[in-house]
N, C-alpha and C. Protein backbone atom coordinates (compact mmCIF):
# COMPACT_ATOMS: atom_id res chain seq x y z
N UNK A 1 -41.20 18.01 12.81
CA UNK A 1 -40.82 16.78 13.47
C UNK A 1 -40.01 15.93 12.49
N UNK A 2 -38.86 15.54 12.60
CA UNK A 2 -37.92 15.31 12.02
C UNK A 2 -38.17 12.81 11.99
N UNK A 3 -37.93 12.35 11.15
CA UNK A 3 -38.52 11.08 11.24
C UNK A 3 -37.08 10.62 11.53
N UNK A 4 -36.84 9.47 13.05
CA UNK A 4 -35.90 9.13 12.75
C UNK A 4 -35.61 7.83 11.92
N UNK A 5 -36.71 6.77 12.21
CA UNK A 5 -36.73 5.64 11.77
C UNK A 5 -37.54 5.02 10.79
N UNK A 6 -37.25 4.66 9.85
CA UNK A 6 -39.03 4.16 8.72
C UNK A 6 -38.52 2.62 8.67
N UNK A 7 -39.69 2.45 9.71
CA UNK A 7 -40.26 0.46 9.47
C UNK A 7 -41.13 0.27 8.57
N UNK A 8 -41.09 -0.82 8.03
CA UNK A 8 -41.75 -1.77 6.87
C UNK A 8 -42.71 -1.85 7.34
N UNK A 9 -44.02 -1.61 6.71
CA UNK A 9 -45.35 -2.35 6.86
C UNK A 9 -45.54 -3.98 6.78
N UNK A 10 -46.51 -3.98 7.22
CA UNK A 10 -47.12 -5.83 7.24
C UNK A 10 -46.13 -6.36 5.97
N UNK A 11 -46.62 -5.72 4.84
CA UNK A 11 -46.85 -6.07 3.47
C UNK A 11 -45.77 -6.45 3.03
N UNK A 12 -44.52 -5.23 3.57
CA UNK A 12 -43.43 -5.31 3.37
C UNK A 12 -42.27 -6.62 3.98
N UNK A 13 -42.54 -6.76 5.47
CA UNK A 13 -42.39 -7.76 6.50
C UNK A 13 -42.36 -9.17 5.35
N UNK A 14 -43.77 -9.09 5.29
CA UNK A 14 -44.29 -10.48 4.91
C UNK A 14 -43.50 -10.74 3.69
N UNK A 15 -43.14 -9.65 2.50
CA UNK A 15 -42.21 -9.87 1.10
C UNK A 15 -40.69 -10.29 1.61
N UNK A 16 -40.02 -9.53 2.60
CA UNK A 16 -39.15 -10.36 3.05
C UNK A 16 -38.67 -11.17 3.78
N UNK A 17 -39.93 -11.80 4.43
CA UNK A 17 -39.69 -13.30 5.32
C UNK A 17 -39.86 -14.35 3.95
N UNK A 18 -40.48 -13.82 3.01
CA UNK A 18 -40.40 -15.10 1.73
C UNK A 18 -39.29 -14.82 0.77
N UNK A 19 -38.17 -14.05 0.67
CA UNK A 19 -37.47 -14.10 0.10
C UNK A 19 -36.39 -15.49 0.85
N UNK A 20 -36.13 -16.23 -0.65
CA UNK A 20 -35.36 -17.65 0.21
C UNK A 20 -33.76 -17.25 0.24
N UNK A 21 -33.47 -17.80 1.22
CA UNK A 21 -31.69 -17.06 1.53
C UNK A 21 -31.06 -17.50 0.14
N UNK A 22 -31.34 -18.09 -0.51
CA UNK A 22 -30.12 -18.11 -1.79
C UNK A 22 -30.25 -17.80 -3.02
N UNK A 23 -31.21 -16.57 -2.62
CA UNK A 23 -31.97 -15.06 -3.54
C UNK A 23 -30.91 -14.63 -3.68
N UNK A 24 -30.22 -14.41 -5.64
CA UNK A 24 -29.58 -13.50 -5.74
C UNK A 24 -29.59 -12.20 -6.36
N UNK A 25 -29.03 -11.15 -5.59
CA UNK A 25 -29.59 -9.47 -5.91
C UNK A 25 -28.88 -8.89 -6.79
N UNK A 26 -29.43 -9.05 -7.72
CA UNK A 26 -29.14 -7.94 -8.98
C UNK A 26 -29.23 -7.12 -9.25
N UNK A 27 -29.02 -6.34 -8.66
CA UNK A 27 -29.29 -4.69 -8.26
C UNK A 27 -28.14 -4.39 -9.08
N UNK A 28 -26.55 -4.51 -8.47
CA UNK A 28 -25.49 -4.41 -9.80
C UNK A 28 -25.48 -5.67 -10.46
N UNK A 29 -24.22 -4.93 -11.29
CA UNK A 29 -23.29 -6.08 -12.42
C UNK A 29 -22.40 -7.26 -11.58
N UNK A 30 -22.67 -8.30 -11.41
CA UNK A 30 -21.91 -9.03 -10.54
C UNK A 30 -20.75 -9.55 -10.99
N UNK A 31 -19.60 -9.06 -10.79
CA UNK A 31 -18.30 -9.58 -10.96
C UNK A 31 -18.01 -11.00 -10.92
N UNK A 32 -17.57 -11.49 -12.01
CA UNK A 32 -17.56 -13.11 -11.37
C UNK A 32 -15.67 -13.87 -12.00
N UNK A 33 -15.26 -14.46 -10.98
CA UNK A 33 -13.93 -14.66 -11.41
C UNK A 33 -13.40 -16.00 -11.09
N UNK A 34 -12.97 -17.16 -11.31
CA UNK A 34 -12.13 -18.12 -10.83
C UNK A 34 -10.87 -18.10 -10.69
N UNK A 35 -10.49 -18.98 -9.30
CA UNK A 35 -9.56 -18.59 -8.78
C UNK A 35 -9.12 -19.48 -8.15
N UNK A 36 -7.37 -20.11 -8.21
CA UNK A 36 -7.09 -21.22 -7.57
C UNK A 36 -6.10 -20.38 -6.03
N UNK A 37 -6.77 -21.59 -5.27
CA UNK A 37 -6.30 -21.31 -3.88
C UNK A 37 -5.10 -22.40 -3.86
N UNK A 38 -4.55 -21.97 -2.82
CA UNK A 38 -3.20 -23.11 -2.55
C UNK A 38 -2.94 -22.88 -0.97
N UNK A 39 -1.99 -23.96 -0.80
CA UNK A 39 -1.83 -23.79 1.11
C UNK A 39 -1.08 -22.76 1.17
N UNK A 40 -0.94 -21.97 0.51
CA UNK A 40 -0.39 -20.30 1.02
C UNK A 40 -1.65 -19.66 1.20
N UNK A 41 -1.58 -18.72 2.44
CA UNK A 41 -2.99 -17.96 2.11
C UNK A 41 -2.78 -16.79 1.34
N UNK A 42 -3.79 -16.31 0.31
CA UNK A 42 -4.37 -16.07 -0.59
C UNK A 42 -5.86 -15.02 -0.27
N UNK A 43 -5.46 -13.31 -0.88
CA UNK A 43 -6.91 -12.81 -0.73
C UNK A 43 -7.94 -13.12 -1.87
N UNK A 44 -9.00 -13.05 -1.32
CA UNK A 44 -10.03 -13.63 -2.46
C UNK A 44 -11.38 -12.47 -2.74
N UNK A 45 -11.20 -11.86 -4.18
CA UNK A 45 -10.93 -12.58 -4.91
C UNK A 45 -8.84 -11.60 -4.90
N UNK A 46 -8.15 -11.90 -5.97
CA UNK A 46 -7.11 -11.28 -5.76
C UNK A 46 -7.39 -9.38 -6.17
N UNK A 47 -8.43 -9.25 -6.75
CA UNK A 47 -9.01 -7.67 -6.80
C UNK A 47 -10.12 -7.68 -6.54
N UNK A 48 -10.75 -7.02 -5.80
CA UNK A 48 -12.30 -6.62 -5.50
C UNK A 48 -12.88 -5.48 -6.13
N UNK A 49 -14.46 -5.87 -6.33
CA UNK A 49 -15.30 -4.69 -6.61
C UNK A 49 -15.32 -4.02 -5.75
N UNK A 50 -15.51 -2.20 -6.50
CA UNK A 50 -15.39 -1.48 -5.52
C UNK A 50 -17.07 -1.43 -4.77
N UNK A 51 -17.65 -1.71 -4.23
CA UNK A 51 -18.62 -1.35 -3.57
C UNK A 51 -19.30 -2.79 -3.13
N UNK A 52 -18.77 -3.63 -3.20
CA UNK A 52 -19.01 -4.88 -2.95
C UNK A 52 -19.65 -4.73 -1.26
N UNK A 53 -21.74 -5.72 -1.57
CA UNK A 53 -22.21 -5.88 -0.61
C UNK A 53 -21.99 -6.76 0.09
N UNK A 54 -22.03 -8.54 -1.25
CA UNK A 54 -22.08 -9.95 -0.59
C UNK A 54 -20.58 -10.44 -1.94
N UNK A 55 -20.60 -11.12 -1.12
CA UNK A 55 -19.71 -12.38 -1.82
C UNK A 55 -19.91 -13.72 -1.54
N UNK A 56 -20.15 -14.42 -2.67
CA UNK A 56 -20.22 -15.86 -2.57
C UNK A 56 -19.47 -16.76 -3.47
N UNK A 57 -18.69 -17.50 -2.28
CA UNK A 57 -17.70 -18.28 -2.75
C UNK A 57 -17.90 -19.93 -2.62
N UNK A 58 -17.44 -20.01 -4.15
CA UNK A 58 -18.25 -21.27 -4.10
C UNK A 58 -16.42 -22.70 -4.47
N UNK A 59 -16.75 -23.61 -3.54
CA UNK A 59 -15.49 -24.45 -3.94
C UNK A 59 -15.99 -25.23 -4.99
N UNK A 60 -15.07 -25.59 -5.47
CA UNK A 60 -15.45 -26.16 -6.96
C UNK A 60 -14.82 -27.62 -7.16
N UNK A 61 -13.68 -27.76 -6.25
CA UNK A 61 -13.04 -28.96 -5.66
C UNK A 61 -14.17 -29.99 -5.66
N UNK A 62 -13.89 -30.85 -6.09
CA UNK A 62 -15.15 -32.45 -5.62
C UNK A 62 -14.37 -33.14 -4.53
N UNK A 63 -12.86 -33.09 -4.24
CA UNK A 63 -12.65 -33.23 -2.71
C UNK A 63 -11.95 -32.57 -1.70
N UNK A 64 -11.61 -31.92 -2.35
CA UNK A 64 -10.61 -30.90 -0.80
C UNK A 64 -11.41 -29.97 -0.71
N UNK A 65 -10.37 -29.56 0.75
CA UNK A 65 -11.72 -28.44 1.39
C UNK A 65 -10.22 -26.95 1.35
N UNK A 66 -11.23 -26.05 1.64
CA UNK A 66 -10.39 -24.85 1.64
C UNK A 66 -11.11 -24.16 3.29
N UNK A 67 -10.18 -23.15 3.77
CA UNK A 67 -10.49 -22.86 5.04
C UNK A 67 -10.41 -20.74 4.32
N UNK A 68 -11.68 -20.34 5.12
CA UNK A 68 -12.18 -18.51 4.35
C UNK A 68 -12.10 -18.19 5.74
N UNK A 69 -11.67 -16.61 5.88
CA UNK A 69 -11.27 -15.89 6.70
C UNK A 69 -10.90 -14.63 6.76
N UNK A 70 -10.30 -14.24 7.65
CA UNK A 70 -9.53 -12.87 8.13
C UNK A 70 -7.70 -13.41 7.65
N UNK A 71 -7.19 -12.29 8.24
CA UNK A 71 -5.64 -12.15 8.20
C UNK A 71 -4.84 -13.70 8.61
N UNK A 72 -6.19 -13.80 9.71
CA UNK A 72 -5.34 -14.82 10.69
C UNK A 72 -5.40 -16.50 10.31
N UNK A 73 -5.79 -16.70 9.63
CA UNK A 73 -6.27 -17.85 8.89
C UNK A 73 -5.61 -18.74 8.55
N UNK A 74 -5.66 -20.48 8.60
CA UNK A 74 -4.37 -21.25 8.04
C UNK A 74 -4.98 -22.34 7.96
N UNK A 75 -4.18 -23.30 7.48
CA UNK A 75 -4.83 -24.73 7.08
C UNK A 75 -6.06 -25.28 8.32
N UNK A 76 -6.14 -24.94 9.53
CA UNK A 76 -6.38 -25.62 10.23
C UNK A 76 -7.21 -24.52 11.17
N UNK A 77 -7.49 -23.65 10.99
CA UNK A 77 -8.26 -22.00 11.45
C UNK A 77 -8.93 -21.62 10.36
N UNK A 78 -10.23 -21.34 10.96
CA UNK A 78 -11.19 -20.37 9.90
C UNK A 78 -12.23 -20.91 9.12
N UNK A 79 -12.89 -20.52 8.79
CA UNK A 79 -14.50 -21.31 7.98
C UNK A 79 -13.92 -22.08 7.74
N UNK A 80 -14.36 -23.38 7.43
CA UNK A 80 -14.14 -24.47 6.72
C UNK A 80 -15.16 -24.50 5.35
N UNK A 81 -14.54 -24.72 3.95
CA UNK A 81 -15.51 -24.66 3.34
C UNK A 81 -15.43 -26.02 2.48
N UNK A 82 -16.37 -27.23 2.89
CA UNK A 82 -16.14 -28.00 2.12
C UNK A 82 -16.77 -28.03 0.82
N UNK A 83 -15.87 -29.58 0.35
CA UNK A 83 -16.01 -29.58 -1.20
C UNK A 83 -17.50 -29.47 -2.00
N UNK A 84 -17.47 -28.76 -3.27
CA UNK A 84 -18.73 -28.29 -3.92
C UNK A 84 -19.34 -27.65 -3.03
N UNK A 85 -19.55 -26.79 -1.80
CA UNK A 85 -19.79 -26.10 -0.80
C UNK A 85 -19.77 -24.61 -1.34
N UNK A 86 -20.65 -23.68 -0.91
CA UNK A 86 -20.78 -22.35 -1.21
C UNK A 86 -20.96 -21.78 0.27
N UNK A 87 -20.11 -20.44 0.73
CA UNK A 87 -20.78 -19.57 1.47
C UNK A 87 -21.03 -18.31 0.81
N UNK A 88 -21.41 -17.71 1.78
CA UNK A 88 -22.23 -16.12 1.17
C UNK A 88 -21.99 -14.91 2.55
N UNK A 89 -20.73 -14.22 2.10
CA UNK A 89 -20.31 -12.98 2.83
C UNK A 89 -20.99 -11.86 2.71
N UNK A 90 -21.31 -11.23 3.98
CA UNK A 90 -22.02 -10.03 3.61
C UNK A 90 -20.72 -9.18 3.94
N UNK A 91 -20.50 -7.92 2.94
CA UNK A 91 -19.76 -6.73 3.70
C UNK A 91 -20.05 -5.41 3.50
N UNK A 92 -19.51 -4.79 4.12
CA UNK A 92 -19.60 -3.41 4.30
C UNK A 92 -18.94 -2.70 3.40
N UNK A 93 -19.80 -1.79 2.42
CA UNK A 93 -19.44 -1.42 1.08
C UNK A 93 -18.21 0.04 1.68
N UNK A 94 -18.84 0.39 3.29
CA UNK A 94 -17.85 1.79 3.70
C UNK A 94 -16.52 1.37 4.04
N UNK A 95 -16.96 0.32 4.63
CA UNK A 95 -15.20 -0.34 4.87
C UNK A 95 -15.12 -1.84 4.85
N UNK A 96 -14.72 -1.82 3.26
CA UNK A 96 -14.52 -2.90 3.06
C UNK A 96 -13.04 -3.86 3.52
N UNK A 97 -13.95 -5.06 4.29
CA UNK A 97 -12.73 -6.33 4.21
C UNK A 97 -11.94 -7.07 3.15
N UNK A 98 -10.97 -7.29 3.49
CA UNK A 98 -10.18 -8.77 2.65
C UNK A 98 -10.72 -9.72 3.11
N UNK A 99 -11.20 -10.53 2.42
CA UNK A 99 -11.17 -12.08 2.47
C UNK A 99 -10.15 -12.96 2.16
N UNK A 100 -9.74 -13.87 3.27
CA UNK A 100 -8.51 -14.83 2.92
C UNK A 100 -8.95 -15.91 2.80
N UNK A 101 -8.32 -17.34 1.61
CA UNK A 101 -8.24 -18.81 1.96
C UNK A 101 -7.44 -18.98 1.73
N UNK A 102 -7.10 -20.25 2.28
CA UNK A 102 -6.27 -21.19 2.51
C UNK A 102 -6.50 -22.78 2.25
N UNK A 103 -6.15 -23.28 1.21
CA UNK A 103 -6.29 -24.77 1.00
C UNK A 103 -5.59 -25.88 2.07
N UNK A 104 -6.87 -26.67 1.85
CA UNK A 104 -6.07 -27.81 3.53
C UNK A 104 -5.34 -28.38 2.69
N UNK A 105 -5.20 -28.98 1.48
CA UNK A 105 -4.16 -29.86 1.25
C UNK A 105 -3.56 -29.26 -0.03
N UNK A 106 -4.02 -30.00 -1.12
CA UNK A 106 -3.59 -29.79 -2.79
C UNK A 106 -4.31 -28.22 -2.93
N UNK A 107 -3.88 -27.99 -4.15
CA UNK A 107 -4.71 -26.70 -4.77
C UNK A 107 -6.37 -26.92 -4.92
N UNK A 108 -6.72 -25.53 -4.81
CA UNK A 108 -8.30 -25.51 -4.60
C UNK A 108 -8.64 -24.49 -5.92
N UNK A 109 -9.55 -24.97 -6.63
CA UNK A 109 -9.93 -23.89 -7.38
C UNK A 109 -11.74 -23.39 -6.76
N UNK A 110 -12.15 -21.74 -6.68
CA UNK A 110 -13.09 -21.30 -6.23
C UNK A 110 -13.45 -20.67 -7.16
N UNK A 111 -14.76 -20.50 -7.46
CA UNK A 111 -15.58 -19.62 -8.05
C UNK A 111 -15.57 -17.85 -7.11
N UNK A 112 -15.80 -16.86 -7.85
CA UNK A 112 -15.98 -15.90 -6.50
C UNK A 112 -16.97 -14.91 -6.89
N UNK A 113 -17.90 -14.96 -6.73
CA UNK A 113 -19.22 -13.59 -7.23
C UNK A 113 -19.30 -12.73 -6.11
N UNK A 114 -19.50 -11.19 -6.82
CA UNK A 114 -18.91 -10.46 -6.29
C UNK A 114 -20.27 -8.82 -6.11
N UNK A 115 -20.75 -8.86 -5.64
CA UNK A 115 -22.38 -8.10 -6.08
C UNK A 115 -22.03 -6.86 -5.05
């Protein structure tokens, strides 16, 4: 009899309902790079790890905001990420995405960790 599925016990359940979302996994070496954005869009980071799970991008701006995305993305489309603001991308290490920003106004500088 061949197993198709293996669920977590109680024990297990219960270890990851207490992990707090802004647990970071060190499992690899986390790439870490700064990087200024501008109202051109811009992939982020401009090279990626190859096997990259999450990415978290953090603005570093104390006032402008930058806008994270797909292809389609522009000053005025797409996450909004305001100032001193962090999100946290999950991706797919088989097929990995580009990430784009785009600064709403002046230049943006971002942090970009890369796990």
């Amino acid at each position: 009899m061949s197993i198709d599925m293996i669920l977590p016990n109680a024990t297990q359940l219960q270890y990851l309902a207490n992990i707090p979302g802004d647990t970071l996994d060190m499992t690899s070496e986390p790439e870490i790079q700064t990087q200024t954005i501008t109202s051109t869009k811009a992939k982020i980071p401009s090279s990626e790890k190859a096997g990259r799970q999450v990415m978290i991008i953090k603005n570093l701006d104390e006032i402008r905001q930058i806008r994270v995305g797909g292809t389609s993305i522009t000053t005025k489309k797409g996450f909004l990420l305001e100032p001193q603001s962090s999100v946290k991308i999950l991706l797919n290490p088989e097929s990995p995405e580009d990430v784009w920003g785009v600064a709403v106004g002046a230049e943006v500088k971002v942090e970009v960790i890369e796990l």
